[in-house]
C-alpha atoms as a PDB file:
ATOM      1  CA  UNK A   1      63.424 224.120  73.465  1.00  0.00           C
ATOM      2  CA  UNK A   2      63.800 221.281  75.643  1.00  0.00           C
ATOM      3  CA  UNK A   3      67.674 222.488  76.364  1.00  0.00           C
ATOM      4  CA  UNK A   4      66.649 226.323  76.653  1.00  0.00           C
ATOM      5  CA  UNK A   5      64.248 224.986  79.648  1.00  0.00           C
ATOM      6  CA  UNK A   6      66.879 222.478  80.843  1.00  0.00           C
ATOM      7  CA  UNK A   7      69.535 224.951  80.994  1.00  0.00           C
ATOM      8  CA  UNK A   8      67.001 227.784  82.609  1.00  0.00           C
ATOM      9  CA  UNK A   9      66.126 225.513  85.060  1.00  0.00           C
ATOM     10  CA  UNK A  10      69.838 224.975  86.473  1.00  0.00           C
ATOM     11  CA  UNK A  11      70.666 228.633  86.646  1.00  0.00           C
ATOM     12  CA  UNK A  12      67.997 229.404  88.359  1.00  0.00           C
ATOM     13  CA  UNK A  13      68.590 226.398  90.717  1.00  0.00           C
ATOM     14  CA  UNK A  14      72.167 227.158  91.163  1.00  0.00           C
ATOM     15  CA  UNK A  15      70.753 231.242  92.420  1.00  0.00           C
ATOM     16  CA  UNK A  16      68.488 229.885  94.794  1.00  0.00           C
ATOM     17  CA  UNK A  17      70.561 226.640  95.993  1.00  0.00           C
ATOM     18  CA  UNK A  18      72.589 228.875  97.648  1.00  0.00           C
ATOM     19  CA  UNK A  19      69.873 230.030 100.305  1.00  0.00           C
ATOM     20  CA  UNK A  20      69.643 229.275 104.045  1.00  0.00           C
ATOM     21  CA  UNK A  21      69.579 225.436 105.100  1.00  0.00           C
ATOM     22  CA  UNK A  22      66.289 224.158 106.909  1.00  0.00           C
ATOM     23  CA  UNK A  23      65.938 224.405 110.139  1.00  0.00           C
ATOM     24  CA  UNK A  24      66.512 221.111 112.265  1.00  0.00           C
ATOM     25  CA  UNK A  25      69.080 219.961 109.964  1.00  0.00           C
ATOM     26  CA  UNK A  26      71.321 218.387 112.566  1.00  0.00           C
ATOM     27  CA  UNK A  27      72.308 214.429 111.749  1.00  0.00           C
ATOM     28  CA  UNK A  28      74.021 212.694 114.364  1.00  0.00           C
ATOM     29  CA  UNK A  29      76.252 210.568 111.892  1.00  0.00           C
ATOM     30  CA  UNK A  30      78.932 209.448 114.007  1.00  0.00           C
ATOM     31  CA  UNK A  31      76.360 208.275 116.620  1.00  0.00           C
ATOM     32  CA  UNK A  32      74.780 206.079 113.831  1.00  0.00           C
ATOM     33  CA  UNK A  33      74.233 202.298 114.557  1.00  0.00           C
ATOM     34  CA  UNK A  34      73.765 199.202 112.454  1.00  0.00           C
ATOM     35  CA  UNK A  35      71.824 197.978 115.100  1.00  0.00           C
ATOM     36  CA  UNK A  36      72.289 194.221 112.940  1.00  0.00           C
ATOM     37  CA  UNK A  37      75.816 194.505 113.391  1.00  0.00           C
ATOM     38  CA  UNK A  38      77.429 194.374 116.701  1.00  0.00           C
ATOM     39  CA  UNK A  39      81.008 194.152 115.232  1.00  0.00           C
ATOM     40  CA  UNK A  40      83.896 196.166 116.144  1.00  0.00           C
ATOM     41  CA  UNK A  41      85.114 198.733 113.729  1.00  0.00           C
ATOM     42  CA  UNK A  42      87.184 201.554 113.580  1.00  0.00           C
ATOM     43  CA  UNK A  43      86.786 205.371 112.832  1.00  0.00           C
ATOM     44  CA  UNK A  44      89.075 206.233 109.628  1.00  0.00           C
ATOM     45  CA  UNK A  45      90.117 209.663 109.375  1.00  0.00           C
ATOM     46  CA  UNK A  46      89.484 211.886 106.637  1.00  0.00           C
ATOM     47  CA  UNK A  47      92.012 214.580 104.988  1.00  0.00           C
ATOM     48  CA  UNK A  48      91.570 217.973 105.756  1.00  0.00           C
ATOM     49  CA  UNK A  49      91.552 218.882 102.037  1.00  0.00           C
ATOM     50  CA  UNK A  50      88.982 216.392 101.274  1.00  0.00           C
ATOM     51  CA  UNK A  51      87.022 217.203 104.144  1.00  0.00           C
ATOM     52  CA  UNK A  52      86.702 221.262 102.739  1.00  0.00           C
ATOM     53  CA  UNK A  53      86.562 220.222  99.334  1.00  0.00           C
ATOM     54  CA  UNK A  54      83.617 217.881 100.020  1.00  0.00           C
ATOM     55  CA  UNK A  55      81.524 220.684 101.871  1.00  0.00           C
ATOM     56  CA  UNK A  56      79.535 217.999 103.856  1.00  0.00           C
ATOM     57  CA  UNK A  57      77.967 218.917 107.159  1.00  0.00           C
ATOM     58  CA  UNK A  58      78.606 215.846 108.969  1.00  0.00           C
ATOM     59  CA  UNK A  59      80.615 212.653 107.904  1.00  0.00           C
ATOM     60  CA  UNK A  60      81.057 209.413 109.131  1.00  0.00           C
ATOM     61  CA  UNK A  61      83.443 206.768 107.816  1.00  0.00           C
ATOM     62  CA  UNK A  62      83.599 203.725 109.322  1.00  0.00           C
ATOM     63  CA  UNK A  63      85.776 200.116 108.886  1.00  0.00           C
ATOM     64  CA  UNK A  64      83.466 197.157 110.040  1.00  0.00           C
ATOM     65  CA  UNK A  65      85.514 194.102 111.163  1.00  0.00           C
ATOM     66  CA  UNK A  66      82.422 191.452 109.638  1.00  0.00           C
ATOM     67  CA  UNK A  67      83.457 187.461 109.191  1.00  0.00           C
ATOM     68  CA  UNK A  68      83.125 187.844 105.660  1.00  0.00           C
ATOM     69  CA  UNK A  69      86.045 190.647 105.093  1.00  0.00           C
ATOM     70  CA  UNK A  70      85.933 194.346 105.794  1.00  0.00           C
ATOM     71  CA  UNK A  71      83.313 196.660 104.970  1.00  0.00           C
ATOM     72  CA  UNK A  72      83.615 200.349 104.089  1.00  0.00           C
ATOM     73  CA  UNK A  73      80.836 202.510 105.219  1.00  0.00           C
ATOM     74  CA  UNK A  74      80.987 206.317 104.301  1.00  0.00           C
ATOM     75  CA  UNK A  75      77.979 208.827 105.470  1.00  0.00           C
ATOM     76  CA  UNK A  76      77.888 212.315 104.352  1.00  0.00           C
ATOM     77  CA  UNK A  77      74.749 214.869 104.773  1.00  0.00           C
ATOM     78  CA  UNK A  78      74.710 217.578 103.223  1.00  0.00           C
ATOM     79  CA  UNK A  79      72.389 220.501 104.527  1.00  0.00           C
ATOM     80  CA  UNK A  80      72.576 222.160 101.441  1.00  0.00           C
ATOM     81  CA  UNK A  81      74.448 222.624  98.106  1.00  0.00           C
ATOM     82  CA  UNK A  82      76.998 225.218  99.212  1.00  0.00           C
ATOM     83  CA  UNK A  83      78.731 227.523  96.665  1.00  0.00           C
ATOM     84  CA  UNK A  84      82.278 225.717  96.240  1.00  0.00           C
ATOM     85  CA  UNK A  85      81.402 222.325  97.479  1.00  0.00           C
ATOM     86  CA  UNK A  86      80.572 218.980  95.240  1.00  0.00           C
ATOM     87  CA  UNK A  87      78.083 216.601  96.430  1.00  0.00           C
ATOM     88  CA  UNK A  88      80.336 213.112  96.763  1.00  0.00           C
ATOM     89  CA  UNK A  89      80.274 211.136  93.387  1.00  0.00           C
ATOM     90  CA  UNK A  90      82.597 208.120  93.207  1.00  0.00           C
ATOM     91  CA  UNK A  91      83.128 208.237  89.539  1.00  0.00           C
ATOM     92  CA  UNK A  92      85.185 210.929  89.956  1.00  0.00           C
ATOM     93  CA  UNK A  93      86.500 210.324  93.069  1.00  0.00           C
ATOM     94  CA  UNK A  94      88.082 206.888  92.749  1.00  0.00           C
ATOM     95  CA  UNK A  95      90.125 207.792  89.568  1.00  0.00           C
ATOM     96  CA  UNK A  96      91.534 210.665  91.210  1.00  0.00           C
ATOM     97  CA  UNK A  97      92.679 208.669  93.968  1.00  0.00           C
ATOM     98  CA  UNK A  98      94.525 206.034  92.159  1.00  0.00           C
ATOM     99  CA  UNK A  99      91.830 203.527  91.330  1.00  0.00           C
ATOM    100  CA  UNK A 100      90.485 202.255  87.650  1.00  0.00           C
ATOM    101  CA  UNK A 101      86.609 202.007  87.041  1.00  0.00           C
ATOM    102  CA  UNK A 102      86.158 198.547  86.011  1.00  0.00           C
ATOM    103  CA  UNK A 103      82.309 198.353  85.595  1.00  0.00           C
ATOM    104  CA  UNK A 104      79.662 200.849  86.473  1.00  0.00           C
ATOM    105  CA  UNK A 105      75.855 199.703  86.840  1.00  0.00           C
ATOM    106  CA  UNK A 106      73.062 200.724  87.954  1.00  0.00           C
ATOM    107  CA  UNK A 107      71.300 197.975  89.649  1.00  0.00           C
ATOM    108  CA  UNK A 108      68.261 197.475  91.614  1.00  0.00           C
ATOM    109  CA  UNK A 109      68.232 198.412  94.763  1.00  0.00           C
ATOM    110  CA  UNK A 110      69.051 195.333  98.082  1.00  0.00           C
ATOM    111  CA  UNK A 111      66.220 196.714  99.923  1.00  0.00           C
ATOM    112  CA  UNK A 112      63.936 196.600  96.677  1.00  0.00           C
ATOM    113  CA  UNK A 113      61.575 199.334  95.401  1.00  0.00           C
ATOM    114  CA  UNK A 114      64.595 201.547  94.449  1.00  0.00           C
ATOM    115  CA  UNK A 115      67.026 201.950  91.863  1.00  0.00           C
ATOM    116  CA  UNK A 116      71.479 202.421  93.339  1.00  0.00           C
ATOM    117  CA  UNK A 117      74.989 202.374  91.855  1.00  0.00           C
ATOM    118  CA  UNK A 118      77.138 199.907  91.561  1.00  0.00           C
ATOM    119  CA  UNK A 119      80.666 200.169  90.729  1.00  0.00           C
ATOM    120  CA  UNK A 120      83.536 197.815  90.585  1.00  0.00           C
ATOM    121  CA  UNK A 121      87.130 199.106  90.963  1.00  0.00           C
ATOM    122  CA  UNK A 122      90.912 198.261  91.017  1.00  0.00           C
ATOM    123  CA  UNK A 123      94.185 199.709  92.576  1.00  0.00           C
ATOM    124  CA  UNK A 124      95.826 197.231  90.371  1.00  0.00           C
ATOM    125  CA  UNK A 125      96.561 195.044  93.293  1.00  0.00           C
ATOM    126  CA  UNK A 126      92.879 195.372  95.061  1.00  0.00           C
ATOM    127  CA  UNK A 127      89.783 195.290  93.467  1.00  0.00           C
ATOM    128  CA  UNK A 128      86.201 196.329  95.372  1.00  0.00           C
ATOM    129  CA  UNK A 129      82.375 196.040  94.713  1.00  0.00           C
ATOM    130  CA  UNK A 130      81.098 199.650  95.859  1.00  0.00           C
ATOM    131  CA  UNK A 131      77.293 200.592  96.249  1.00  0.00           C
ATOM    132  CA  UNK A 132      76.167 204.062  96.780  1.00  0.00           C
ATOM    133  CA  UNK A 133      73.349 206.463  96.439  1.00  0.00           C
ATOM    134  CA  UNK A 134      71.595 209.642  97.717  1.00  0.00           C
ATOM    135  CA  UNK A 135      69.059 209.515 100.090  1.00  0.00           C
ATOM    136  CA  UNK A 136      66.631 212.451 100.992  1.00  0.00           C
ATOM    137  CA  UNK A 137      63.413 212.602 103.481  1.00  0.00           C
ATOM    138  CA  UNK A 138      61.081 211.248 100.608  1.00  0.00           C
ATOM    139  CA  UNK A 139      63.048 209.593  98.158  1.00  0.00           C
ATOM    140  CA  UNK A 140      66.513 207.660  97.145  1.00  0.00           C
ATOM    141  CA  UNK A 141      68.626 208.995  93.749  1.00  0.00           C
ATOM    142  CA  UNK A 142      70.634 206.904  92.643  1.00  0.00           C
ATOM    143  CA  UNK A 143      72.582 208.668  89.844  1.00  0.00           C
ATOM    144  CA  UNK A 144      74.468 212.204  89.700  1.00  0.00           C
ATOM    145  CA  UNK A 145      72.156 213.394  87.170  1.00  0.00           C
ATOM    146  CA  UNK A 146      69.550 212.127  88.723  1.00  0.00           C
ATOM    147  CA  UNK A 147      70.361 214.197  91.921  1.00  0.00           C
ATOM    148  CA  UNK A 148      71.283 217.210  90.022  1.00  0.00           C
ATOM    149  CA  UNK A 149      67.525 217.234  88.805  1.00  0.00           C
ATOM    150  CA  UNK A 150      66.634 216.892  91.934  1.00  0.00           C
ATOM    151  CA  UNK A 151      68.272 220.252  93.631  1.00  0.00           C
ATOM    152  CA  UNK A 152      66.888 222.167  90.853  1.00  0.00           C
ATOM    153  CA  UNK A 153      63.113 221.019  91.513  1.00  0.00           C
ATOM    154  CA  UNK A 154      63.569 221.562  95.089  1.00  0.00           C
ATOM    155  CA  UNK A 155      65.098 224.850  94.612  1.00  0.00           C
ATOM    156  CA  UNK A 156      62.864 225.973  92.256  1.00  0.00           C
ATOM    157  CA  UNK A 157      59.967 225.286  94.872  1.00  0.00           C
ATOM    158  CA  UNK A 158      61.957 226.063  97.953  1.00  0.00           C
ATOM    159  CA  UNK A 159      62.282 223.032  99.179  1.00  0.00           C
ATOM    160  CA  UNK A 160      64.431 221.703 101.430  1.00  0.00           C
ATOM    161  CA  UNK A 161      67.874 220.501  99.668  1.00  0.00           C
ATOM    162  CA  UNK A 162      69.455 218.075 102.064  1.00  0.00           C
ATOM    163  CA  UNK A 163      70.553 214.514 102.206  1.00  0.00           C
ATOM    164  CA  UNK A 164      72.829 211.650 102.874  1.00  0.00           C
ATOM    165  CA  UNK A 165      75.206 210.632 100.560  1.00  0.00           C
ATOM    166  CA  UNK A 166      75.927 206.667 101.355  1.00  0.00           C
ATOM    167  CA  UNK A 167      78.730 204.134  99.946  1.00  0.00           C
ATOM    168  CA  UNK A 168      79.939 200.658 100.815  1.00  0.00           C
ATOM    169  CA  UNK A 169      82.587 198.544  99.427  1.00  0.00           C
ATOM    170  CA  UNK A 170      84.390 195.685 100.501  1.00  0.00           C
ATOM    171  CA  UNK A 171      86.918 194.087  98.573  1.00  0.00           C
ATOM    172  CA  UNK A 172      86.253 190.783  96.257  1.00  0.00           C
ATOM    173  CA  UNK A 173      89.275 188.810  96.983  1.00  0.00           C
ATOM    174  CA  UNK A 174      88.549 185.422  94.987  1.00  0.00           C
ATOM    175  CA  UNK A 175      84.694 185.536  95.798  1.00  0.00           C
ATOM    176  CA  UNK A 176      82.942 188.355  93.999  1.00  0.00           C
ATOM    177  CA  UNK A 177      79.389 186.783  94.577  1.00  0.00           C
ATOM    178  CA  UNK A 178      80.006 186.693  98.191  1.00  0.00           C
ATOM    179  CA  UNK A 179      81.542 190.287  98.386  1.00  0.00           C
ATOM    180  CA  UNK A 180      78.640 191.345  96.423  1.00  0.00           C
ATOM    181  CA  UNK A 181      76.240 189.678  98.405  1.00  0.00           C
ATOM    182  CA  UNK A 182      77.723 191.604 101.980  1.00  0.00           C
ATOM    183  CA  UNK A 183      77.702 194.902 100.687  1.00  0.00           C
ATOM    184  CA  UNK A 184      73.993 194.400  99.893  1.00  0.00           C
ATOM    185  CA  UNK A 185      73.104 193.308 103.193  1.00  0.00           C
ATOM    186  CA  UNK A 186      74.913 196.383 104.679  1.00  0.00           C
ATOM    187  CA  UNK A 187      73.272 198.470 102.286  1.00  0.00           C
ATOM    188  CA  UNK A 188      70.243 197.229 103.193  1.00  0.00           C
ATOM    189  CA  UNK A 189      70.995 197.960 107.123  1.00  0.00           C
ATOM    190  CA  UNK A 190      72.587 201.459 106.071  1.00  0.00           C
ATOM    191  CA  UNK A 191      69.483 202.431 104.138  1.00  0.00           C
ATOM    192  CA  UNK A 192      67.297 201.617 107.046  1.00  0.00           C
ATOM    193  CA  UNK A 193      69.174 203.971 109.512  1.00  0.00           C
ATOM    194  CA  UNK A 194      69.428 206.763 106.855  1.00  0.00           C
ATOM    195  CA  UNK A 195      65.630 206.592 106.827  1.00  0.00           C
ATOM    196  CA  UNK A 196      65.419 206.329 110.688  1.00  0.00           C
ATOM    197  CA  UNK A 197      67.823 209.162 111.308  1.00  0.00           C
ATOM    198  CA  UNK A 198      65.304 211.657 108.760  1.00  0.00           C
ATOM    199  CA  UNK A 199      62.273 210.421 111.302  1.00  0.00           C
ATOM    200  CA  UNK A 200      63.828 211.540 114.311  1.00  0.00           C
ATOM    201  CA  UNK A 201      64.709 214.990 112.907  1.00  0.00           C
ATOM    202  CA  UNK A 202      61.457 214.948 112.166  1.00  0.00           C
ATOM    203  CA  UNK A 203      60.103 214.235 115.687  1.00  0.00           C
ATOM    204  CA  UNK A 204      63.020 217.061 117.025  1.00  0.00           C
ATOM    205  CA  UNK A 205      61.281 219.010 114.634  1.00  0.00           C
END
């Protein structure tokens, strides 16, 4: 019974997911700041054929140039779950660019009251701590299931269906602790202007 419901529940959701976006959706991504970091970094471009295949709104990936090693920061937000498009999840994406999974966790989350994903991964020459999530007006998911659960409830109710998809890596070198431990405190920055970036819309709004 519990799989009839489970499985009613995501057609339905996938029929209505496909409606209008809010209004007010506009993010202003690339004019994001980590107001704690005043370091230089550079704009990496994205593919083309990533770019449709993702189906993201706005994106925003960024190359921080921090004293303990570089720092990855991707943004996407996503207005809505468009027919064709795949929210971001790294478990698929990282194998199908060339990198192993070496551990996946989920972990508590840096800023605390919250539950993210942690992943660690190898080129075979390079090997990164990543932490991502999904972040919406009221809440954070931190799993694809999770998220997929989500979009259902809020399509069932007609609720809005956007968010932020966020990761950060850095690579480990010898240190892993110390990678670790700067990807948290950029997550914990990155969080912050997720969540300031939803109040403003709100203001606009």
């Amino acid at each position: 019974m519990v799989c009839v419901l489970l499985a009613a529940m995501a057609v339905w959701g996938n029929y209505l997911r496909f409606s209008a976006p809010p209004p007010g959706t506009s993010f202003d991504l690339d004019g994001h700041m980590l107001e704690a970091r005043e370091l230089p970094y550079r704009a990496e471009p994205l593919d083309d054929d990533f770019l449709h295949v993702l189906g993201a709104r706005e994106v925003s990936y960024r190359i921080y140039h921090d004293p303990g090693g570089p720092v990855s920061v991707f943004l996407g937000y996503f207005d809505r779950q468009k027919e064709g498009s795949q929210v971001h999840s790294p478990e698929h994406c990282y194998p199908g660019s060339g990198w192993s999974i070496v551990e996946e966790h989920t972990v508590d989350a840096p800023w605390g009251g919250d539950r993210i994903r942690k992943l660690v991964v190898t080129d075979g020459v390079e090997r990164q701590v990543v932490y991502y999530w999904f972040q919406t007006d009221e809440r954070v998911l931190c799993g694809v299931f999770e998220l997929k659960y989500h979009l259902t409830k809020a399509a069932l109710l007609h609720r809005p269906q956007d968010l932020v998809f966020a990761r950060i890596s850095a690579g480990t070198g010898e240190d892993a602790p110390a990678a670790e431990s700067l990807v948290a405190s950029y997550a914990v920055d990155v969080e912050r202007v997720i969540e300031q970036m939803y109040r403003s819309r709100h203001a606009r709004d």
